[in-house]
N, C-alpha and C. Protein backbone atom coordinates (compact mmCIF):
# COMPACT_ATOMS: atom_id res chain seq x y z
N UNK A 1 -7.44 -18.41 0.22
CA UNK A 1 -6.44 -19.43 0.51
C UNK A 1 -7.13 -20.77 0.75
N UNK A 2 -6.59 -21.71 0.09
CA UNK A 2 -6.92 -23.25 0.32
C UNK A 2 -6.63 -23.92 1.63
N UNK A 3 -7.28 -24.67 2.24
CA UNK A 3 -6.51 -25.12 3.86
C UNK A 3 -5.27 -25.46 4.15
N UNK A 4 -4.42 -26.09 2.70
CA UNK A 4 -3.30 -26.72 2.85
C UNK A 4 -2.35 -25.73 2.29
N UNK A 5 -2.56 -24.48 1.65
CA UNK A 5 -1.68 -23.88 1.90
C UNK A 5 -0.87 -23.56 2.84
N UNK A 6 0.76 -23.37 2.83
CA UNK A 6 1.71 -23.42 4.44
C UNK A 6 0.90 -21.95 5.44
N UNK A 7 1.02 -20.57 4.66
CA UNK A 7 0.15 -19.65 5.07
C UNK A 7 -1.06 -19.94 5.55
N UNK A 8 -2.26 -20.30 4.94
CA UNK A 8 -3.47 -20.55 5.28
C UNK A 8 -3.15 -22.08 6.87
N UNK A 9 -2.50 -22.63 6.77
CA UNK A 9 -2.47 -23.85 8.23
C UNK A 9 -1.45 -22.98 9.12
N UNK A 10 -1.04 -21.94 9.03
CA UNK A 10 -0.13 -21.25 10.14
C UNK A 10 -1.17 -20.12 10.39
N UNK A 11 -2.48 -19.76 9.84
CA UNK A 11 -3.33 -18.89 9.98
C UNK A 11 -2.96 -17.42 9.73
N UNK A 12 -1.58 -17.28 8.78
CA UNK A 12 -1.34 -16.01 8.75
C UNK A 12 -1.27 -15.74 7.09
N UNK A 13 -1.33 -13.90 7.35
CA UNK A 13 -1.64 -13.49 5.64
C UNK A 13 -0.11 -14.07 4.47
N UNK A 14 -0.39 -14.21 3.64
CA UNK A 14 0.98 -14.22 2.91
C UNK A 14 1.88 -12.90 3.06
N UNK A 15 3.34 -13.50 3.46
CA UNK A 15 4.35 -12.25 3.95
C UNK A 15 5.34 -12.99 3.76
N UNK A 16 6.37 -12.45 3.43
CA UNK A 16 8.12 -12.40 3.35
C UNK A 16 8.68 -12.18 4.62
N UNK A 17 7.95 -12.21 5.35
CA UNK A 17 8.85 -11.80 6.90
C UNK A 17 9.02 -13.40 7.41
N UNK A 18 10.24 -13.60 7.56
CA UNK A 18 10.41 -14.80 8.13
C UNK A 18 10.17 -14.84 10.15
N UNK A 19 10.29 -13.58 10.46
CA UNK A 19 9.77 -13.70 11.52
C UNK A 19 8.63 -13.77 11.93
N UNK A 20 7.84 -13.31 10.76
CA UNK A 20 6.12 -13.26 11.43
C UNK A 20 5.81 -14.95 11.05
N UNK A 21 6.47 -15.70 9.99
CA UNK A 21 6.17 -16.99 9.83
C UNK A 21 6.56 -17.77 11.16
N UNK A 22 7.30 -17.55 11.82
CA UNK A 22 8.31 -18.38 12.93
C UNK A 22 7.10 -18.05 14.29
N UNK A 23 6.63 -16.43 14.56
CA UNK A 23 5.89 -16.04 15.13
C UNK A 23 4.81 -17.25 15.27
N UNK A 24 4.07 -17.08 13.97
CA UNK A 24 2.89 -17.95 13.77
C UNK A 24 2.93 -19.64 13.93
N UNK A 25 3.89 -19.84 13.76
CA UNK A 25 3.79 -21.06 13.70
C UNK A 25 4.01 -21.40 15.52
N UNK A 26 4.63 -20.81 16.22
CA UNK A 26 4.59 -20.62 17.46
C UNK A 26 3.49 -20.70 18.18
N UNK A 27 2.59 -20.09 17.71
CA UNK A 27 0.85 -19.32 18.18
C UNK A 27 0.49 -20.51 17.86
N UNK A 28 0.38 -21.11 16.80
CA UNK A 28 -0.44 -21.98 15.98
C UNK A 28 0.33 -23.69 17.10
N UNK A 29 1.31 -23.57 17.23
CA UNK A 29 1.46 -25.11 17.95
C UNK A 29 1.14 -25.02 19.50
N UNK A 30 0.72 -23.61 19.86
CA UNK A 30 -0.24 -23.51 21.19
C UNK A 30 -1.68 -24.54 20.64
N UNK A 31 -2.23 -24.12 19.87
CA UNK A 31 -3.94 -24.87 19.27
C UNK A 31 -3.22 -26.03 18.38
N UNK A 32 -2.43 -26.35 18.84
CA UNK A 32 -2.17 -28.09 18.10
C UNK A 32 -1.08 -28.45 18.61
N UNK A 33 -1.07 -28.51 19.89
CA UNK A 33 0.49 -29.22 20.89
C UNK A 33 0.48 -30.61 20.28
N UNK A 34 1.93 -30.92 20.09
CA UNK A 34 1.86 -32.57 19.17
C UNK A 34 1.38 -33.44 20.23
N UNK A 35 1.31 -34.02 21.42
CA UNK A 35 1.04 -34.60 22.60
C UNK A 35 -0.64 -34.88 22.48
N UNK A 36 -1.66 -33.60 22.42
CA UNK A 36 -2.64 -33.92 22.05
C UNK A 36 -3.44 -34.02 20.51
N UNK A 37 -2.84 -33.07 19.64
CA UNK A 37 -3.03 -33.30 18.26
C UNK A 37 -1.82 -33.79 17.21
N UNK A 38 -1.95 -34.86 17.02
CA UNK A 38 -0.67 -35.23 16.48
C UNK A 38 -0.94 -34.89 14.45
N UNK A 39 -2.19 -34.70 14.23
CA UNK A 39 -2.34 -34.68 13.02
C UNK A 39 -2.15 -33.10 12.48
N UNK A 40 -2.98 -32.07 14.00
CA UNK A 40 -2.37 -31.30 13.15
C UNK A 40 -1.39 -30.23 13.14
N UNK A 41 -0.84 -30.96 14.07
CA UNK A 41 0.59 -30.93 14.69
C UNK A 41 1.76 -30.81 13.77
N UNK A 42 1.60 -32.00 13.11
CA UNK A 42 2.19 -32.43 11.50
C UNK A 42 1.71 -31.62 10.57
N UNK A 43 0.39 -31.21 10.31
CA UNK A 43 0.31 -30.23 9.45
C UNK A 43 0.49 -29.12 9.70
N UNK A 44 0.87 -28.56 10.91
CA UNK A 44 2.01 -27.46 10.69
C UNK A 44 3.18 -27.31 10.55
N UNK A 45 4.08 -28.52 10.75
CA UNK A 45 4.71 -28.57 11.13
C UNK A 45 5.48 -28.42 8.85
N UNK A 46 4.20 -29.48 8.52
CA UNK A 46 4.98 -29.57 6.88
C UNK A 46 5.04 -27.62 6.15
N UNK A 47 4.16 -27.22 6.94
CA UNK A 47 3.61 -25.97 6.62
C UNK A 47 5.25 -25.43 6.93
N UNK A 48 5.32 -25.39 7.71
CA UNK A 48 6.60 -24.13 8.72
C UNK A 48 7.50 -24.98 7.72
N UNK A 49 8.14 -26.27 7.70
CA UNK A 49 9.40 -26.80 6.65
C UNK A 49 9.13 -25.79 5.53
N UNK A 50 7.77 -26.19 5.00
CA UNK A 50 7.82 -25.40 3.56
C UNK A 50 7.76 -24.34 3.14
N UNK A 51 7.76 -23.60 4.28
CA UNK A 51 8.16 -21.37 4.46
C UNK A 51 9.60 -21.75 4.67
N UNK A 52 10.21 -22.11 5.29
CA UNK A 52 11.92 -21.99 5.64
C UNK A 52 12.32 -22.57 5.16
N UNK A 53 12.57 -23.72 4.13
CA UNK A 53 13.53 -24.27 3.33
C UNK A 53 14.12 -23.15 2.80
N UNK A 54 15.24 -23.27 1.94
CA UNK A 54 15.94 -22.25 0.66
C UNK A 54 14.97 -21.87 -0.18
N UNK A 55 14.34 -20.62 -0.20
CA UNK A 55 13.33 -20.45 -1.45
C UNK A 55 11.89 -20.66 -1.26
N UNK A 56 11.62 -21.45 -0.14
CA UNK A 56 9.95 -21.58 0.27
C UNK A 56 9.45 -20.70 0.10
N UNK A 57 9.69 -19.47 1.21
CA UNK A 57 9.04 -18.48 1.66
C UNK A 57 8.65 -17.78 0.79
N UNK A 58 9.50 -17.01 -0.01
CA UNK A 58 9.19 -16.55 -1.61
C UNK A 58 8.37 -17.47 -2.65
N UNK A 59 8.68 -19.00 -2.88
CA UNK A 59 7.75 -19.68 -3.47
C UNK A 59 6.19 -19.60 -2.89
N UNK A 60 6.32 -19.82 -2.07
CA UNK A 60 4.16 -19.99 -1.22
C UNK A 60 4.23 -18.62 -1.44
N UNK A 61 5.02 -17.77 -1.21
CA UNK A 61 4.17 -16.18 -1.41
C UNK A 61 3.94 -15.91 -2.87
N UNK A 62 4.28 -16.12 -3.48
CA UNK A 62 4.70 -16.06 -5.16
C UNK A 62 3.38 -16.81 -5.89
N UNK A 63 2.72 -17.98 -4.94
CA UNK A 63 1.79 -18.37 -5.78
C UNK A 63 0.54 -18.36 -4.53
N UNK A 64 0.37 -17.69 -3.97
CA UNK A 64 -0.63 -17.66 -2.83
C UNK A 64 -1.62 -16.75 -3.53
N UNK A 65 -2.59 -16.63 -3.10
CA UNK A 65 -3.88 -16.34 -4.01
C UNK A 65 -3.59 -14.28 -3.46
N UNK A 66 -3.65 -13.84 -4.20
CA UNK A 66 -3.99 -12.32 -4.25
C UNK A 66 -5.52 -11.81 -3.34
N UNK A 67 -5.38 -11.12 -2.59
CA UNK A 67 -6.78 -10.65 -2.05
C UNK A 67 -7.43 -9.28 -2.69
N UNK A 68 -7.32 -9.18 -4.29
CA UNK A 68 -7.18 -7.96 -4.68
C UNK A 68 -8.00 -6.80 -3.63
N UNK A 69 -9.24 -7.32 -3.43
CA UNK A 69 -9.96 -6.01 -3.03
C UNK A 69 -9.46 -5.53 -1.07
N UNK A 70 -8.75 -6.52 -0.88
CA UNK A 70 -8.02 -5.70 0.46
C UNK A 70 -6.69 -4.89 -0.22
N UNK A 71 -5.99 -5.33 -1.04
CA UNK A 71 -4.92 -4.39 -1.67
C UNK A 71 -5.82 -3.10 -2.46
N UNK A 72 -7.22 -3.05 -3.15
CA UNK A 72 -7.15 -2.12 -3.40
C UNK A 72 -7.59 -1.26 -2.25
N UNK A 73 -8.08 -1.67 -1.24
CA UNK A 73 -8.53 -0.81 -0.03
C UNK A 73 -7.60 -0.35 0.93
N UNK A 74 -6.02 -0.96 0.65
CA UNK A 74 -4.99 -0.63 1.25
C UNK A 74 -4.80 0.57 0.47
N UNK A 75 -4.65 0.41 -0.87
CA UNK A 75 -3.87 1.20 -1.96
C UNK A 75 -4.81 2.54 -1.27
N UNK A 76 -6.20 2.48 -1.25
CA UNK A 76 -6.91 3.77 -1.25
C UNK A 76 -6.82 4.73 0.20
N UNK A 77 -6.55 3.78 1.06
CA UNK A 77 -6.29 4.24 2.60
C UNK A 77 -4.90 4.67 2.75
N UNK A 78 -4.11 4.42 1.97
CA UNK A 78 -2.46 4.92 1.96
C UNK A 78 -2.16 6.34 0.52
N UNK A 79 -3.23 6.11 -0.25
CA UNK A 79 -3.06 7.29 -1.09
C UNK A 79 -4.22 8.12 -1.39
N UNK A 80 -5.55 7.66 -0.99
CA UNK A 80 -6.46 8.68 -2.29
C UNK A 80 -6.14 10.20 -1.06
N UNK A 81 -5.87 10.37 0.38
CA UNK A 81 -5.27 11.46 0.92
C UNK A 81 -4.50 12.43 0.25
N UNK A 82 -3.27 11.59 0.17
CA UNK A 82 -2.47 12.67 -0.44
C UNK A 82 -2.48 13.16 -2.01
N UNK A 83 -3.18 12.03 -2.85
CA UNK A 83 -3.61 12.53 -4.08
C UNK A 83 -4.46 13.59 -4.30
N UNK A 84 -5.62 13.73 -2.97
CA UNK A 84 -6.58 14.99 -3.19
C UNK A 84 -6.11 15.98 -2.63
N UNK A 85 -5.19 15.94 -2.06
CA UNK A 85 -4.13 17.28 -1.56
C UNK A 85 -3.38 17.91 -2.90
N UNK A 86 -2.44 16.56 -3.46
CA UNK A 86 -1.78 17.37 -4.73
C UNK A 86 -3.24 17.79 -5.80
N UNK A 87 -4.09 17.03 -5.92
CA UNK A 87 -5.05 17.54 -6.69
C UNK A 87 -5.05 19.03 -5.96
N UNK A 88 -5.51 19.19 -4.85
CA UNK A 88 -5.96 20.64 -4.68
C UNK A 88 -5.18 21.54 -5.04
N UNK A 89 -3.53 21.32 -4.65
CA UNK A 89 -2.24 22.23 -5.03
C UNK A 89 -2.51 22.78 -6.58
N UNK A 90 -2.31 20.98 -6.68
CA UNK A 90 -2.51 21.87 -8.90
C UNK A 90 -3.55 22.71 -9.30
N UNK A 91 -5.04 22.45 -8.57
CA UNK A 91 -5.89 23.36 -8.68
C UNK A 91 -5.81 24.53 -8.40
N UNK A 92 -4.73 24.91 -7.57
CA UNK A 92 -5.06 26.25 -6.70
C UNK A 92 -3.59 26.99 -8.08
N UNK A 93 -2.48 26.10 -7.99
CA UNK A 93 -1.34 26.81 -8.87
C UNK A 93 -1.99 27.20 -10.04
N UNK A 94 -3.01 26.22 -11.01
CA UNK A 94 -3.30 27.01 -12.44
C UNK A 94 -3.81 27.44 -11.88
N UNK A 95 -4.81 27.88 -11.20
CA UNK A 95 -5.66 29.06 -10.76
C UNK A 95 -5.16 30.22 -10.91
N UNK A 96 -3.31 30.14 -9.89
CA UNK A 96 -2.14 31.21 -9.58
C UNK A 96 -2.10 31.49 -11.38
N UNK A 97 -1.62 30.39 -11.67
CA UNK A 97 -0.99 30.84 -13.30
C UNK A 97 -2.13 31.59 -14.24
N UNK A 98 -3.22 30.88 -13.98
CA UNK A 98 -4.58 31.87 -14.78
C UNK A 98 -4.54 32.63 -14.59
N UNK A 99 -4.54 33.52 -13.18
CA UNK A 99 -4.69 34.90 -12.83
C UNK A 99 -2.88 35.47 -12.81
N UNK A 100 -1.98 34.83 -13.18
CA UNK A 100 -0.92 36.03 -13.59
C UNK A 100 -0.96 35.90 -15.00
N UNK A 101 -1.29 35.26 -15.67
CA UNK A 101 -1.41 35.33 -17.25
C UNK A 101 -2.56 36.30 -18.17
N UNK A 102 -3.41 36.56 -17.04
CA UNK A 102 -3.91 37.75 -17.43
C UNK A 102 -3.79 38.80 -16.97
N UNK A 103 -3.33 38.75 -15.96
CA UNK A 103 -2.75 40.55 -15.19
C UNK A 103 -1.68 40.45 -16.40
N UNK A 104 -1.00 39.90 -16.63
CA UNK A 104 0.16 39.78 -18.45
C UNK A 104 -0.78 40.38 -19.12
N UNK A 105 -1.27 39.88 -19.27
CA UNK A 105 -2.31 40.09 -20.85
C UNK A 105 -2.94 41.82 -20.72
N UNK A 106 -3.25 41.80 -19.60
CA UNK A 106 -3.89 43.27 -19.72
C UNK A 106 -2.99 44.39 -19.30
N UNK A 107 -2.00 43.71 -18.75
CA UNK A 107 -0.90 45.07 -18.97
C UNK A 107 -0.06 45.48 -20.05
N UNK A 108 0.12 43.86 -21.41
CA UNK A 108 0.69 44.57 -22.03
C UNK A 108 0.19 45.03 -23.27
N UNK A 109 -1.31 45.04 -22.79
CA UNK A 109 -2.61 46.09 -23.99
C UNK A 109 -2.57 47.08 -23.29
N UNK A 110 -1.72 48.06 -21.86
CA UNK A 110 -1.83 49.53 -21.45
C UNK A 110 -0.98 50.17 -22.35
N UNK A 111 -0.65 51.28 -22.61
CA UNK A 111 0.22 52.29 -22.87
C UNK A 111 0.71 52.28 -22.03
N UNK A 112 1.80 53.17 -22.09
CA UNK A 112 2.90 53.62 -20.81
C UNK A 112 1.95 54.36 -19.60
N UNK A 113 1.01 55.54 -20.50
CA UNK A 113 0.45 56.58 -19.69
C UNK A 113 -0.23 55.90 -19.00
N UNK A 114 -1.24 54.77 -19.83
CA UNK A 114 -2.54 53.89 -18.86
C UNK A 114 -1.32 52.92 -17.66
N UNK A 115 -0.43 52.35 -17.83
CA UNK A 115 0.38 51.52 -16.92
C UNK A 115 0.76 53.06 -15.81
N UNK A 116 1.47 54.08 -16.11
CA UNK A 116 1.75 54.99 -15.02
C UNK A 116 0.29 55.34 -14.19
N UNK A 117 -0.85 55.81 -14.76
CA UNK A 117 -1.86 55.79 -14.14
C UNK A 117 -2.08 54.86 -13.02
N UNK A 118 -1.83 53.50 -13.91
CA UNK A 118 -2.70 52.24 -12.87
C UNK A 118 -1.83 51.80 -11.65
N UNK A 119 -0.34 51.94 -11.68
CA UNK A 119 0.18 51.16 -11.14
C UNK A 119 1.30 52.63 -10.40
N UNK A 120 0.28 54.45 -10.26
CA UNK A 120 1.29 55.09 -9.86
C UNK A 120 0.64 55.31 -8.45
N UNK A 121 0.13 54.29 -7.83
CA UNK A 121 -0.62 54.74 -6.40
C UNK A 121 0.40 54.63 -5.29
C-alpha cells in the first residue's frame, strides 16, 4: 500500500466492513487529534470521506494492492487440513474398493464346491 491510500492513512488492511473503517479511523484520530496535528488530521479525515461516500469503500478495495502471499498463507492455513483428510479418505476408500474388487474376482473363479468349502465355516 502507498501512504495516501484511504486504507494505508487509517492504518488498516483493505476490508468491506464499514465498521472496521469507522473503527479505524477512530483509533487513528487518537495519533492525529486535529488541535495538535492539523495536517494529519486532514489526511484522515480525506481518507475516512473517501471509504464512506456512495461506492468508496468498494472502489479503494477494488483497486488496493493484493498481498498475494498473505492470501496464499491464509488459503493454506484454512485448507491444506482438510484437503489431507479428504486425501486420506479417498486413499483409504480405493484401498476399500481394491480389496472388494478382488475378493469379486476370486470368488467368481471358485466353483460352487470351492465357494461351499471356503465360505462353509
Amino acid at each position: 500500500m502507498t501512504p495516501e491510500e484511504p486504507f494505508a492513512v487509517l492504518g488498516l488492511e483493505p476490508t468491506m466492513d464499514p465498521l472496521a473503517v469507522k473503527s479505524a479511523y477512530f483509533a487513528a484520530l487518537s495519533r492525529h487529534p486535529p488541535h495538535q496535528d492539523m495536517e494529519g488530521f486532514q489526511r484522515l479525515r480525506r481518507a475516512y470521506e473517501a471509504l464512506t461516500r456512495p461506492g468508496g469503500l468498494a472502489a479503494a478495495y477494488l483497486t488496493s494492492p493484493v498481498d498475494v502471499q498473505k492470501l496464499a498463507r491464509e488459503a493454506r492455513e484454512r485448507f491444506d487440513a482438510p484437503l489431507e483428510k479428504a486425501a486420506v479418505v479417498a486413499r483409504a476408500e480405493r484401498t476399500r474398493a481394491e480389496t472388494v474388487a478382488q475378493w469379486v474376482e476370486r470368488c467368481s473363479r471358485m466353483s460352487w464346491d470351492e465357494a461351499l468349502r471356503a465360505f462353509a465355516r
